[in-house]
PDB file of N, CA and C in Angstrom:
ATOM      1  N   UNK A   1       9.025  26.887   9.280  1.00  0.00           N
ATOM      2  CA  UNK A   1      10.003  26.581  10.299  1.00  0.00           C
ATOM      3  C   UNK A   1       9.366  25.696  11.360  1.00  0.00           C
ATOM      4  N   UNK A   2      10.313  24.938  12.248  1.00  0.00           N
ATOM      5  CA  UNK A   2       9.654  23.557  13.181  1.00  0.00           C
ATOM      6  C   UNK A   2      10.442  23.478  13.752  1.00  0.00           C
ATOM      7  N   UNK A   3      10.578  24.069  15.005  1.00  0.00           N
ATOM      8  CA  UNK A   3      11.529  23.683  16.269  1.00  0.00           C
ATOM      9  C   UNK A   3      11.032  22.409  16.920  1.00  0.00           C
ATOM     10  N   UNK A   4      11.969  21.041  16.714  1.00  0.00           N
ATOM     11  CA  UNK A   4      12.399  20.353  17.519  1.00  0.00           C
ATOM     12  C   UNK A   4      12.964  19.902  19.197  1.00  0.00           C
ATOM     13  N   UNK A   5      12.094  19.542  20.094  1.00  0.00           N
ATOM     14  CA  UNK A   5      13.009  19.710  21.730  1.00  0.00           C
ATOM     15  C   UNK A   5      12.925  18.467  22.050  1.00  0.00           C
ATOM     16  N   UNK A   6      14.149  18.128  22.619  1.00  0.00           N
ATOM     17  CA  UNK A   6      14.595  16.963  23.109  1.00  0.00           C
ATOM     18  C   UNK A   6      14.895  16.945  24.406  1.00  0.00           C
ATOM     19  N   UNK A   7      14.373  15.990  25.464  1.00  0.00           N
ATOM     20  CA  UNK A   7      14.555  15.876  26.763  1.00  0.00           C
ATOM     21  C   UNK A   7      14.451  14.754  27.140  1.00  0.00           C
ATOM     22  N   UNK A   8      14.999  13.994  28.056  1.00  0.00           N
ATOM     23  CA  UNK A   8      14.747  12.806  28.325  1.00  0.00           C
ATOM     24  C   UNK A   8      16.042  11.992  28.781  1.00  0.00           C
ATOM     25  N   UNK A   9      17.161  12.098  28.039  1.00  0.00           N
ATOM     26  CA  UNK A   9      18.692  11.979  27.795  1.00  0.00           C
ATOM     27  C   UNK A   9      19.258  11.252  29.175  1.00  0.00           C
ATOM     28  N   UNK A  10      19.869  10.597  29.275  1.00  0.00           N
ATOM     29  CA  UNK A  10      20.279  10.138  30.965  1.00  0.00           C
ATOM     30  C   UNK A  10      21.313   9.292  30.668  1.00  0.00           C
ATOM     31  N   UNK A  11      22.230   8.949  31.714  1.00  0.00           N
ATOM     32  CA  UNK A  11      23.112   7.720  31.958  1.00  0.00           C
ATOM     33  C   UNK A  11      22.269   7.004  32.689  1.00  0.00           C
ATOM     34  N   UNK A  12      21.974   5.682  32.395  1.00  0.00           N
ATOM     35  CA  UNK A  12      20.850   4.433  33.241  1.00  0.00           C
ATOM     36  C   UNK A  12      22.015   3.394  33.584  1.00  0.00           C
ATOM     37  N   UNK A  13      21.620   2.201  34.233  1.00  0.00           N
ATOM     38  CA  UNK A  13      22.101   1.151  34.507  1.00  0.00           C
ATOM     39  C   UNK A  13      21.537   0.205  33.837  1.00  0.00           C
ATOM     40  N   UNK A  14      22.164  -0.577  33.329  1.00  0.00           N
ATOM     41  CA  UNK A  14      21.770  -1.941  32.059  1.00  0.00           C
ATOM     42  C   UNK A  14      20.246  -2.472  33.307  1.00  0.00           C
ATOM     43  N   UNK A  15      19.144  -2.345  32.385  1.00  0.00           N
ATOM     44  CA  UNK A  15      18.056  -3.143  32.790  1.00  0.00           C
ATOM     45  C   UNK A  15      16.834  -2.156  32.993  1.00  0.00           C
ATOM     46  N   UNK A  16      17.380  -0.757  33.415  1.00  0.00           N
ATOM     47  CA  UNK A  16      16.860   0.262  33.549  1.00  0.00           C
ATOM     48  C   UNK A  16      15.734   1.463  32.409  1.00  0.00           C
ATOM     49  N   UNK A  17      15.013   1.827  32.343  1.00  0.00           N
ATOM     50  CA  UNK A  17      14.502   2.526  31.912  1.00  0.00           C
ATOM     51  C   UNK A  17      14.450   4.446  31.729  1.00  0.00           C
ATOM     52  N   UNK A  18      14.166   4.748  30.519  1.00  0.00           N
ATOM     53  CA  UNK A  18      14.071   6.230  30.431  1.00  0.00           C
ATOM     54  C   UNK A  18      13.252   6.864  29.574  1.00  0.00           C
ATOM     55  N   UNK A  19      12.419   8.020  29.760  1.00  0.00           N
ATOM     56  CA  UNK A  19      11.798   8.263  28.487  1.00  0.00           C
ATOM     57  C   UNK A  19      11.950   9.713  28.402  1.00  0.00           C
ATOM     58  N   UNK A  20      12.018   9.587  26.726  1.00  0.00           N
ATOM     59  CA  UNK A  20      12.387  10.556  26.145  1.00  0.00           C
ATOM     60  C   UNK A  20      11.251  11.578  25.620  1.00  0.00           C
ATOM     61  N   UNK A  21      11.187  12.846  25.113  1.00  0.00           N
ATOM     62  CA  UNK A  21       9.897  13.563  25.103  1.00  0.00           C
ATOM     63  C   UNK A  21      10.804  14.196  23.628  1.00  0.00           C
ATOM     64  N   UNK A  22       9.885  14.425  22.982  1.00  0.00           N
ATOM     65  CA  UNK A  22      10.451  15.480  21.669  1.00  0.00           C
ATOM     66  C   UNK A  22       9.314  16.652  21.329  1.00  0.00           C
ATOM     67  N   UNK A  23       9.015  17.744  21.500  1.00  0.00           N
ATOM     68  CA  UNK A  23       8.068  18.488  21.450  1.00  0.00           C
ATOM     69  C   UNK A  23       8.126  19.179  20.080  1.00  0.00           C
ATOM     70  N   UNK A  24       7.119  19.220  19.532  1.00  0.00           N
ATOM     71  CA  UNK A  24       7.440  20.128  17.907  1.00  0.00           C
ATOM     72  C   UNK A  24       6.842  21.564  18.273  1.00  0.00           C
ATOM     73  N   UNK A  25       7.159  22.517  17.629  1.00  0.00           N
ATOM     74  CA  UNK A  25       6.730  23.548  17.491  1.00  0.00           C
ATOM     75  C   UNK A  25       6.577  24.554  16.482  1.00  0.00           C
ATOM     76  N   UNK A  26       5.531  25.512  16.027  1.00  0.00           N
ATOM     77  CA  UNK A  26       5.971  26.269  14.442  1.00  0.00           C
ATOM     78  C   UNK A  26       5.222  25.687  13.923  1.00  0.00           C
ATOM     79  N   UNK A  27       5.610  25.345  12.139  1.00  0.00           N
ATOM     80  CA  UNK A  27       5.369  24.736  11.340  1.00  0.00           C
ATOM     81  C   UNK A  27       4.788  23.027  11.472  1.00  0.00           C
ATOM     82  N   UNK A  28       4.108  22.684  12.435  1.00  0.00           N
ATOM     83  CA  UNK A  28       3.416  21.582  12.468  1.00  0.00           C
ATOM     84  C   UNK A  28       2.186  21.356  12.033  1.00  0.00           C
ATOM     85  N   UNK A  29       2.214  21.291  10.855  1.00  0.00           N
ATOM     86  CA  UNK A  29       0.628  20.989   9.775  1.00  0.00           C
ATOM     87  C   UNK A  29       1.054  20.136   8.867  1.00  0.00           C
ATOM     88  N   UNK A  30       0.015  18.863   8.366  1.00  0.00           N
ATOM     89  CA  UNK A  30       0.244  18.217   7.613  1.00  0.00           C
ATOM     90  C   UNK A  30       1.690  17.585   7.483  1.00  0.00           C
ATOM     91  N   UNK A  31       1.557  17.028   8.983  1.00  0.00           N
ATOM     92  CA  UNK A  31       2.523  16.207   9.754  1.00  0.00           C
ATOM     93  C   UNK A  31       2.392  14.046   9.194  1.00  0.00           C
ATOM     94  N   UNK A  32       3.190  14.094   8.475  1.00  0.00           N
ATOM     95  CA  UNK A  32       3.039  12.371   8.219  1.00  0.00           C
ATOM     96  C   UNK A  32       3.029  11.690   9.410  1.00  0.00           C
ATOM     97  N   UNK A  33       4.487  11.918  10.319  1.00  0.00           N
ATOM     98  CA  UNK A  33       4.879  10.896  11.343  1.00  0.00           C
ATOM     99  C   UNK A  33       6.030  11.644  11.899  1.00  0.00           C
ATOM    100  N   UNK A  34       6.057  11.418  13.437  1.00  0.00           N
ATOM    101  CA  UNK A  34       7.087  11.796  14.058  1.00  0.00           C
ATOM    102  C   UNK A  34       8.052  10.067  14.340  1.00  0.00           C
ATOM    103  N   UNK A  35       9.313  10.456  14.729  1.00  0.00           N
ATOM    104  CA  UNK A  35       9.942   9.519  15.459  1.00  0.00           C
ATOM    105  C   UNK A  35      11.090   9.449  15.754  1.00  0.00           C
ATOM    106  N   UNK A  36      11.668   8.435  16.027  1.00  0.00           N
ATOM    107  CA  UNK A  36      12.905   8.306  16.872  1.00  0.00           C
ATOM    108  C   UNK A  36      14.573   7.930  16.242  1.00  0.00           C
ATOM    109  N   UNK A  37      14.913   8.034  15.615  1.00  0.00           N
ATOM    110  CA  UNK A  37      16.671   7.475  15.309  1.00  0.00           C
ATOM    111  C   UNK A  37      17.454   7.475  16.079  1.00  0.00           C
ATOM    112  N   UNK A  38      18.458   6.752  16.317  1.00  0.00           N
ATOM    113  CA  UNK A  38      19.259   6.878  17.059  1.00  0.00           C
ATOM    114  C   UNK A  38      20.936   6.540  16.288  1.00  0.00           C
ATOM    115  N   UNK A  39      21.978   7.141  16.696  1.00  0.00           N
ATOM    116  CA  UNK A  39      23.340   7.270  16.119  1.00  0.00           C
ATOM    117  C   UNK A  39      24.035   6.687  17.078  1.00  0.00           C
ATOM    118  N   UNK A  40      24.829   5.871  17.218  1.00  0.00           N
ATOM    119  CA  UNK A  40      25.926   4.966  18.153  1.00  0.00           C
ATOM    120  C   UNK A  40      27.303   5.831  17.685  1.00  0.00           C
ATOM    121  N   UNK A  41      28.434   5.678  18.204  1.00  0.00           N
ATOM    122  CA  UNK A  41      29.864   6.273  17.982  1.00  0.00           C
ATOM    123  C   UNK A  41      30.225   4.996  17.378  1.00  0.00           C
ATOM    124  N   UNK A  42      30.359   6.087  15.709  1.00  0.00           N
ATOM    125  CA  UNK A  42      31.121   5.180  14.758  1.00  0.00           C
ATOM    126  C   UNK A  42      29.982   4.032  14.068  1.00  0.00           C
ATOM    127  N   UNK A  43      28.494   4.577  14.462  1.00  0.00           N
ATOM    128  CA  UNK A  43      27.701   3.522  13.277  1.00  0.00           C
ATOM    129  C   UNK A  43      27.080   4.531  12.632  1.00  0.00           C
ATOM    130  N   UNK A  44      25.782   4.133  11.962  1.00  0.00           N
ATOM    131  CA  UNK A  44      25.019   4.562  11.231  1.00  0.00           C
ATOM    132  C   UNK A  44      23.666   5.297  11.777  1.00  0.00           C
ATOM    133  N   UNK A  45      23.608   6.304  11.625  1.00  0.00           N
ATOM    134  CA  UNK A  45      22.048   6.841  12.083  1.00  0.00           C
ATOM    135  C   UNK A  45      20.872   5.647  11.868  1.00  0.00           C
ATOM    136  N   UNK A  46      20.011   4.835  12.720  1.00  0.00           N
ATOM    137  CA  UNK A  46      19.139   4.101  12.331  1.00  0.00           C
ATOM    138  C   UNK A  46      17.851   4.333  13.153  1.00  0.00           C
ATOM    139  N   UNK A  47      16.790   3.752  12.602  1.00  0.00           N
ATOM    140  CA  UNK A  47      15.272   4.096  12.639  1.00  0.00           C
ATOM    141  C   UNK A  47      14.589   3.539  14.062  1.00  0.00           C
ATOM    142  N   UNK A  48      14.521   3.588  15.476  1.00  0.00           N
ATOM    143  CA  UNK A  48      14.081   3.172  16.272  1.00  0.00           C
ATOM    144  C   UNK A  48      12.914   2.749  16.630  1.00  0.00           C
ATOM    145  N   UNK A  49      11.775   4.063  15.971  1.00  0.00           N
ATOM    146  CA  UNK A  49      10.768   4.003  16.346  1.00  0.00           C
ATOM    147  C   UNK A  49       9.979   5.066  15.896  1.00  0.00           C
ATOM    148  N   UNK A  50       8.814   4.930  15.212  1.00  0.00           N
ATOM    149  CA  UNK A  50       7.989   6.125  14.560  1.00  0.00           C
ATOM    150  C   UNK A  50       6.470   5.301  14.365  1.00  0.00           C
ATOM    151  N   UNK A  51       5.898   6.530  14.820  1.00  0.00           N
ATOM    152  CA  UNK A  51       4.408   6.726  14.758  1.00  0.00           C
ATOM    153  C   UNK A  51       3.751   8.143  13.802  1.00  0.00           C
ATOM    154  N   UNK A  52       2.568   7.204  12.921  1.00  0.00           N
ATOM    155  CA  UNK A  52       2.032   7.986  12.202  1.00  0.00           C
ATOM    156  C   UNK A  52       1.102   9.131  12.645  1.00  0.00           C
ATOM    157  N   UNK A  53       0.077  10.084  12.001  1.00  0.00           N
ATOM    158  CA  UNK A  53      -0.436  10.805  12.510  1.00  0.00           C
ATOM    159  C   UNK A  53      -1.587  10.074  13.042  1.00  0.00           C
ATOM    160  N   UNK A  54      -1.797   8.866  11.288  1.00  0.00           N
ATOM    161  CA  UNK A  54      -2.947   8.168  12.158  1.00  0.00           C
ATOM    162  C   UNK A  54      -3.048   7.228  13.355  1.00  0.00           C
ATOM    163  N   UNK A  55      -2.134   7.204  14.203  1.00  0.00           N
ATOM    164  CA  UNK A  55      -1.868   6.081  15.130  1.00  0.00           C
ATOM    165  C   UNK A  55      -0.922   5.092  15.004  1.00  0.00           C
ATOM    166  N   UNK A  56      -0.222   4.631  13.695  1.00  0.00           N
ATOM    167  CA  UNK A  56       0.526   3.088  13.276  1.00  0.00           C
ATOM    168  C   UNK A  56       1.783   3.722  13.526  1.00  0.00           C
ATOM    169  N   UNK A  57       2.600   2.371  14.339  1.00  0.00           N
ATOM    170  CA  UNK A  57       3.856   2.923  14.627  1.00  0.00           C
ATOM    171  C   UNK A  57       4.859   1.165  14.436  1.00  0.00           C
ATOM    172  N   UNK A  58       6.074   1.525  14.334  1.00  0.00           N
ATOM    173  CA  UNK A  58       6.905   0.602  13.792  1.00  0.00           C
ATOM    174  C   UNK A  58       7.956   0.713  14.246  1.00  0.00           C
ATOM    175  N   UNK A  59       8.698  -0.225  14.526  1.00  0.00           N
ATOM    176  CA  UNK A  59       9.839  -0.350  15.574  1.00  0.00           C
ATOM    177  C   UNK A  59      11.460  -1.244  14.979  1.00  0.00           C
ATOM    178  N   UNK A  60      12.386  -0.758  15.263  1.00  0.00           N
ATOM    179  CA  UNK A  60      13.341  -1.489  14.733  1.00  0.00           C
ATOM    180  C   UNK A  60      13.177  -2.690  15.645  1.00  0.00           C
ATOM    181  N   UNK A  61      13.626  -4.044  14.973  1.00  0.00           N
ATOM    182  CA  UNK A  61      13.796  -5.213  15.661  1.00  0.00           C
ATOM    183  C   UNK A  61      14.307  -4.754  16.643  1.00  0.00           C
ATOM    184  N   UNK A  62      15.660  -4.586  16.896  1.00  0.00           N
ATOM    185  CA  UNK A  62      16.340  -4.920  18.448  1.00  0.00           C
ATOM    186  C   UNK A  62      15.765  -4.149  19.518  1.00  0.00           C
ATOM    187  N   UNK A  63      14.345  -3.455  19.335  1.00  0.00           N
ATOM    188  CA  UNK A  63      13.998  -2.711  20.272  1.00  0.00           C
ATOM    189  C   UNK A  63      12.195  -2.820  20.712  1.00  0.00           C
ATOM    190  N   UNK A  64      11.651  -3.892  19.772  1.00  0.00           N
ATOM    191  CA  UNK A  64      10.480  -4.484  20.383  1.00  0.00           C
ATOM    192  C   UNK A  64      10.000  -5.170  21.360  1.00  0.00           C
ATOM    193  N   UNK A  65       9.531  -4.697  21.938  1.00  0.00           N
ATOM    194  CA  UNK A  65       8.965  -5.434  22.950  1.00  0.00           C
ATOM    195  C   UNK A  65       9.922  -4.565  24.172  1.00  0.00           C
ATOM    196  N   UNK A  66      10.640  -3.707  24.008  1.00  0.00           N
ATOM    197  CA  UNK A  66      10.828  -2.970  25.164  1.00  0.00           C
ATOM    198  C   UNK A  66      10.980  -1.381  25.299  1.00  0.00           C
ATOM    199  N   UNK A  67      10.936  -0.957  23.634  1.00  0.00           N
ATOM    200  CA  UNK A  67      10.536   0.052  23.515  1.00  0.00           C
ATOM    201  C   UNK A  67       8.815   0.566  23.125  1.00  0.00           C
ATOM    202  N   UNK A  68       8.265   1.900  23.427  1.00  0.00           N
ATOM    203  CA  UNK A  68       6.891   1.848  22.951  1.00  0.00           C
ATOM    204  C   UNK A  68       7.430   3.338  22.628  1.00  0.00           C
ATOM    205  N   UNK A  69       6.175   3.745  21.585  1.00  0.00           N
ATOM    206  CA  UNK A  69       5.964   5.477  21.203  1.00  0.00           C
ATOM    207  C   UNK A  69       5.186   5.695  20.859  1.00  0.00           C
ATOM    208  N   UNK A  70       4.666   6.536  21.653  1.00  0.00           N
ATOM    209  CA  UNK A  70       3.156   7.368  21.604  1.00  0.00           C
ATOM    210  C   UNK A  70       3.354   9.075  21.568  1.00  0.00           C
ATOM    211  N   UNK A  71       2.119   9.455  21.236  1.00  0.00           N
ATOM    212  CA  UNK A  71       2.452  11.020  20.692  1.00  0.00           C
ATOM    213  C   UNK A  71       1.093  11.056  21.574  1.00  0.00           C
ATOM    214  N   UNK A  72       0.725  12.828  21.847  1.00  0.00           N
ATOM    215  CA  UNK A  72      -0.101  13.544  22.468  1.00  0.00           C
ATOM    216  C   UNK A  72       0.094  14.551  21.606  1.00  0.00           C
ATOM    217  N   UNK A  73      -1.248  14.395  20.908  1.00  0.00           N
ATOM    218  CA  UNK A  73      -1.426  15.688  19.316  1.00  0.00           C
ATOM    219  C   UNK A  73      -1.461  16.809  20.039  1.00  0.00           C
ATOM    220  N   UNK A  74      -2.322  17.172  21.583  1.00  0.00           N
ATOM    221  CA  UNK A  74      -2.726  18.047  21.909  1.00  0.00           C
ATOM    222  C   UNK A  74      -1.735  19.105  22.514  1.00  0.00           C
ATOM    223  N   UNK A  75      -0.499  18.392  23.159  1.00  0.00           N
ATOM    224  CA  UNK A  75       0.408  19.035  23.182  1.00  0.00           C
ATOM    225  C   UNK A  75       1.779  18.663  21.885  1.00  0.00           C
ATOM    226  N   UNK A  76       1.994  18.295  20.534  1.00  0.00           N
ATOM    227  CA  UNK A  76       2.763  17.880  19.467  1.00  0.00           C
ATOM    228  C   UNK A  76       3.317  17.680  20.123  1.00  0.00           C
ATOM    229  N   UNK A  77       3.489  16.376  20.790  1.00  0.00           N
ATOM    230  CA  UNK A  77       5.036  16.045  21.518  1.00  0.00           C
ATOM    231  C   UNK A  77       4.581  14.870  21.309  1.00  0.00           C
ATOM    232  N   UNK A  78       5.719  13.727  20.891  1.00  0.00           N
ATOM    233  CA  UNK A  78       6.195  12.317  20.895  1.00  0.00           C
ATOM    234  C   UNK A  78       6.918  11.674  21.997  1.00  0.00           C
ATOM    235  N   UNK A  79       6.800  10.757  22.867  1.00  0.00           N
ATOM    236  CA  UNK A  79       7.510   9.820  23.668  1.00  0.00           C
ATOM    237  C   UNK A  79       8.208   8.959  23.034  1.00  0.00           C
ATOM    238  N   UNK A  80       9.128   8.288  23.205  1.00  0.00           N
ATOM    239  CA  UNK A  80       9.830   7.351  23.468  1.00  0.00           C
ATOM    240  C   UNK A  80      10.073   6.687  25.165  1.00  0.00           C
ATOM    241  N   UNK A  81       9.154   5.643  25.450  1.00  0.00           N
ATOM    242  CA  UNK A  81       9.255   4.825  26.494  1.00  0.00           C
ATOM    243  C   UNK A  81      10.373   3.540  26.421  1.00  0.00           C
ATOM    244  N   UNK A  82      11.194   3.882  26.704  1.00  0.00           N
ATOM    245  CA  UNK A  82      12.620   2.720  26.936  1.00  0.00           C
ATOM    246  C   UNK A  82      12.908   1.985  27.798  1.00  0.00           C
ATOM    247  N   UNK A  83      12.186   0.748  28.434  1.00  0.00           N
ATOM    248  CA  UNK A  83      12.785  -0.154  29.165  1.00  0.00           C
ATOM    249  C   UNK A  83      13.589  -1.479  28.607  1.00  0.00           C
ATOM    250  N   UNK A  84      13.840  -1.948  30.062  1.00  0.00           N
ATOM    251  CA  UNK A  84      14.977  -3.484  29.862  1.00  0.00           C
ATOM    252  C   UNK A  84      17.011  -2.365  29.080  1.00  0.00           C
ATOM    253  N   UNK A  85      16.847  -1.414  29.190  1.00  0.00           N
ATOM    254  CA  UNK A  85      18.092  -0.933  28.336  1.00  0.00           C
ATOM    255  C   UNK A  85      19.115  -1.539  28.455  1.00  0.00           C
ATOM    256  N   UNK A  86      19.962  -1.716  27.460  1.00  0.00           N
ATOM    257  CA  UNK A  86      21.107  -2.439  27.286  1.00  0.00           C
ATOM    258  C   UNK A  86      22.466  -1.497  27.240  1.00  0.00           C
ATOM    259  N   UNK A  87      23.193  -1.878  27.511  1.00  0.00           N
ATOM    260  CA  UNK A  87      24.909  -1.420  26.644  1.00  0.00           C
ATOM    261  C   UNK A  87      24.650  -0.504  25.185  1.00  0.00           C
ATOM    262  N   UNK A  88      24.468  -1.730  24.395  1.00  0.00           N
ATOM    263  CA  UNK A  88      23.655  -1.485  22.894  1.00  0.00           C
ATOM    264  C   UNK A  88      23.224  -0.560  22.790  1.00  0.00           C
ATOM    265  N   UNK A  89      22.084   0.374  23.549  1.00  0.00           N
ATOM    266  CA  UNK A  89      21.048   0.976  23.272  1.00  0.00           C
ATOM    267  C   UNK A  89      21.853   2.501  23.644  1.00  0.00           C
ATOM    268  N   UNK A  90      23.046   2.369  24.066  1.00  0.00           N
ATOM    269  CA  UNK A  90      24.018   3.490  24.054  1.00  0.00           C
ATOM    270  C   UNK A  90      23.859   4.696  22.526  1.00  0.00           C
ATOM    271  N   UNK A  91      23.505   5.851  22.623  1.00  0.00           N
ATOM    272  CA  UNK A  91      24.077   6.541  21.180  1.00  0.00           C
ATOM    273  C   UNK A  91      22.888   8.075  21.608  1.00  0.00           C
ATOM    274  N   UNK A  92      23.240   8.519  20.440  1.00  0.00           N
ATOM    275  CA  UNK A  92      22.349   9.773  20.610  1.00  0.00           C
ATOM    276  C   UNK A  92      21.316   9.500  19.945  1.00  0.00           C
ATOM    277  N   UNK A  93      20.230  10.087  20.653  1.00  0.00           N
ATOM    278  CA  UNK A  93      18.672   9.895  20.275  1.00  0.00           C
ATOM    279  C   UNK A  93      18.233  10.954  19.156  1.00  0.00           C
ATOM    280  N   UNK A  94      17.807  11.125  18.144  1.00  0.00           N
ATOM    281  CA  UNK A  94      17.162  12.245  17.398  1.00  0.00           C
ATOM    282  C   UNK A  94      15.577  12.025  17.358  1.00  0.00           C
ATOM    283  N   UNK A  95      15.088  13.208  17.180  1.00  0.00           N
ATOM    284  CA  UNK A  95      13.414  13.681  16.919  1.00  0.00           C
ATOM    285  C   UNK A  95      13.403  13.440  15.610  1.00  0.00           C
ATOM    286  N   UNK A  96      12.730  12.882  15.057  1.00  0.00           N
ATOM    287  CA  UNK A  96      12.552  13.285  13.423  1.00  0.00           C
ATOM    288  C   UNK A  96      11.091  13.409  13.417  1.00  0.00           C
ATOM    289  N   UNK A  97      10.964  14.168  12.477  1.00  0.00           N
ATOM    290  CA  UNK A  97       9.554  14.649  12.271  1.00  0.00           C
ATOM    291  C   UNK A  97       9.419  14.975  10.326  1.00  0.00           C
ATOM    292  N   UNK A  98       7.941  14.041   9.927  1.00  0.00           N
ATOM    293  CA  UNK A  98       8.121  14.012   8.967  1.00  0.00           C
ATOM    294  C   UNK A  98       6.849  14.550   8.195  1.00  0.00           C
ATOM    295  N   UNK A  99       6.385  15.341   7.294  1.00  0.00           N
ATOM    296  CA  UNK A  99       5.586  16.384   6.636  1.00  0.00           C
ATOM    297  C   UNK A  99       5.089  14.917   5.618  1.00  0.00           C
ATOM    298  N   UNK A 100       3.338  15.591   5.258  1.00  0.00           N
ATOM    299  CA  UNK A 100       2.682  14.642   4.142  1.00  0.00           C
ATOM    300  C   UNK A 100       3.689  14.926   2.660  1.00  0.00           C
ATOM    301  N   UNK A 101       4.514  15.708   2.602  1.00  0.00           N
ATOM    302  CA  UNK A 101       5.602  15.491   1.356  1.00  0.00           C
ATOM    303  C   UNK A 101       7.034  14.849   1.265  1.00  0.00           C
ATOM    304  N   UNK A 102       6.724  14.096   2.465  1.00  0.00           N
ATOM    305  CA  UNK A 102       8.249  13.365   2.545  1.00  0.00           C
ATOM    306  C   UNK A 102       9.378  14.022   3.351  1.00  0.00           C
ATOM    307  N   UNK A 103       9.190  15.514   3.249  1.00  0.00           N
ATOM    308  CA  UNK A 103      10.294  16.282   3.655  1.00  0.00           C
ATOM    309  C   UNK A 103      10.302  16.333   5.195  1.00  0.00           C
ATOM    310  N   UNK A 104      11.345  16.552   5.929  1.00  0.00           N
ATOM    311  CA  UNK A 104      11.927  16.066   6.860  1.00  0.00           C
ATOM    312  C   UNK A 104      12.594  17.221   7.777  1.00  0.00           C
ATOM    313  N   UNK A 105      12.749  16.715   9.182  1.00  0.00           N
ATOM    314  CA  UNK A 105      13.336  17.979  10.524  1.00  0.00           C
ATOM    315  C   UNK A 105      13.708  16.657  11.368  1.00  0.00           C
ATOM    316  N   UNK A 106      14.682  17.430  11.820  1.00  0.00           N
ATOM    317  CA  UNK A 106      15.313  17.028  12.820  1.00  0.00           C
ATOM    318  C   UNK A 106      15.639  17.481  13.918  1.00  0.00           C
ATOM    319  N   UNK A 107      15.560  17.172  14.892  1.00  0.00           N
ATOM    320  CA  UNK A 107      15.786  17.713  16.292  1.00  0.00           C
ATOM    321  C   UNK A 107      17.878  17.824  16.669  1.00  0.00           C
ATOM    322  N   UNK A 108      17.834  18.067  17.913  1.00  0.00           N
ATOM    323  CA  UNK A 108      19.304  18.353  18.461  1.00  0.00           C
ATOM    324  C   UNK A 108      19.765  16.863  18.818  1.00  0.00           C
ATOM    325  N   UNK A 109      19.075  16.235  19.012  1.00  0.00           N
ATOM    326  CA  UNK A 109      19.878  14.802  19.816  1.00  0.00           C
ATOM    327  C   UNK A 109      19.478  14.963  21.196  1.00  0.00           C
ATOM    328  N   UNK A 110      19.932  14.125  21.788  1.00  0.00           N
ATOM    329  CA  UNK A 110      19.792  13.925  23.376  1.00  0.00           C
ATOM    330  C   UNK A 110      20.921  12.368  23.725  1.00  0.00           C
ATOM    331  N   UNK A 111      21.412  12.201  24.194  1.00  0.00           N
ATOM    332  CA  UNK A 111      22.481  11.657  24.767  1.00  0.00           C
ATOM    333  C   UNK A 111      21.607  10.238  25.735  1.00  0.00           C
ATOM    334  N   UNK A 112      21.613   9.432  25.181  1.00  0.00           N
ATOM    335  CA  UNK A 112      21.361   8.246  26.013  1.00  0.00           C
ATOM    336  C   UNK A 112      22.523   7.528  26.159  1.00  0.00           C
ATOM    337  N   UNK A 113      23.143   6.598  27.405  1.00  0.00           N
ATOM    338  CA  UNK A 113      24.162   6.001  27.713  1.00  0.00           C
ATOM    339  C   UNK A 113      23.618   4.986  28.563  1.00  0.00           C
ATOM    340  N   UNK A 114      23.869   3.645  28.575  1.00  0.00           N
ATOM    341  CA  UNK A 114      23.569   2.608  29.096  1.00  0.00           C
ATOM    342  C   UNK A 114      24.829   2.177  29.873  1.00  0.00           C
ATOM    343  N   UNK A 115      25.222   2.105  31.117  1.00  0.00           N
ATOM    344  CA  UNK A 115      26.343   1.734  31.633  1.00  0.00           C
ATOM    345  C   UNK A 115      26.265   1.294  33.386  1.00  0.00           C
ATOM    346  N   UNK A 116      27.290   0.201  33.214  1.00  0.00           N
ATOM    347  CA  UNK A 116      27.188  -0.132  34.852  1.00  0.00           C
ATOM    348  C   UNK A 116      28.595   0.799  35.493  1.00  0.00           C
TER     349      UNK A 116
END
């Protein structure tokens, strides 16, 4: 078992910044990569941002260069650092967290909203 926590969640103003925290707990051994998805109303769950155990992390295009994610092994928790935010960047955030067998957890979401 691997409890997932999500915090970070906010209404910002277009240009603005927020960061998100996902803490694992439990079952965290022989951890591949944690990271980030995010779901818009009415699209597709897609891949934001994930970092490996060994350090390498990878970013969807529309979010380089203003998103970053870093993890702190010592406490299993992952960041998501979000500046410049857009309209766009509106949707719910998920934790994903991913095991050396592929298999997979997910967190609750957290609510990001970009709006003037």
């Amino acid at each position: 078992q691997v409890r997932l926590v999500e915090s970070g969640g906010d209404l910002v103003h277009p240009g603005g910044s927020l960061r998100l925290s996902c803490a694992a707990s439990g079952s965290i051994f022989n951890i591949y990569s944690m990271g980030w998805y995010r779901q818009a109303t009415g699209k597709q769950r897609e891949m934001v941002a994930r970092i490996t155990s060994g350090g390498s992390s990878n970013y969807a295009d529309s979010v380089k260069g203003r998103f970053t994610i870093s993890r702190d092994n010592a406490k299993n928790t992952v960041y998501l650092q979000m500046t410049s935010l857009k309209p766009e960047d509106t949707a719910v955030y998920y934790c994903y967290l991913e095991w050396l067998d592929r298999q997979g957890h997910w967190g609750q979401g957290t609510q990001v909203t970009v709006s003037s």
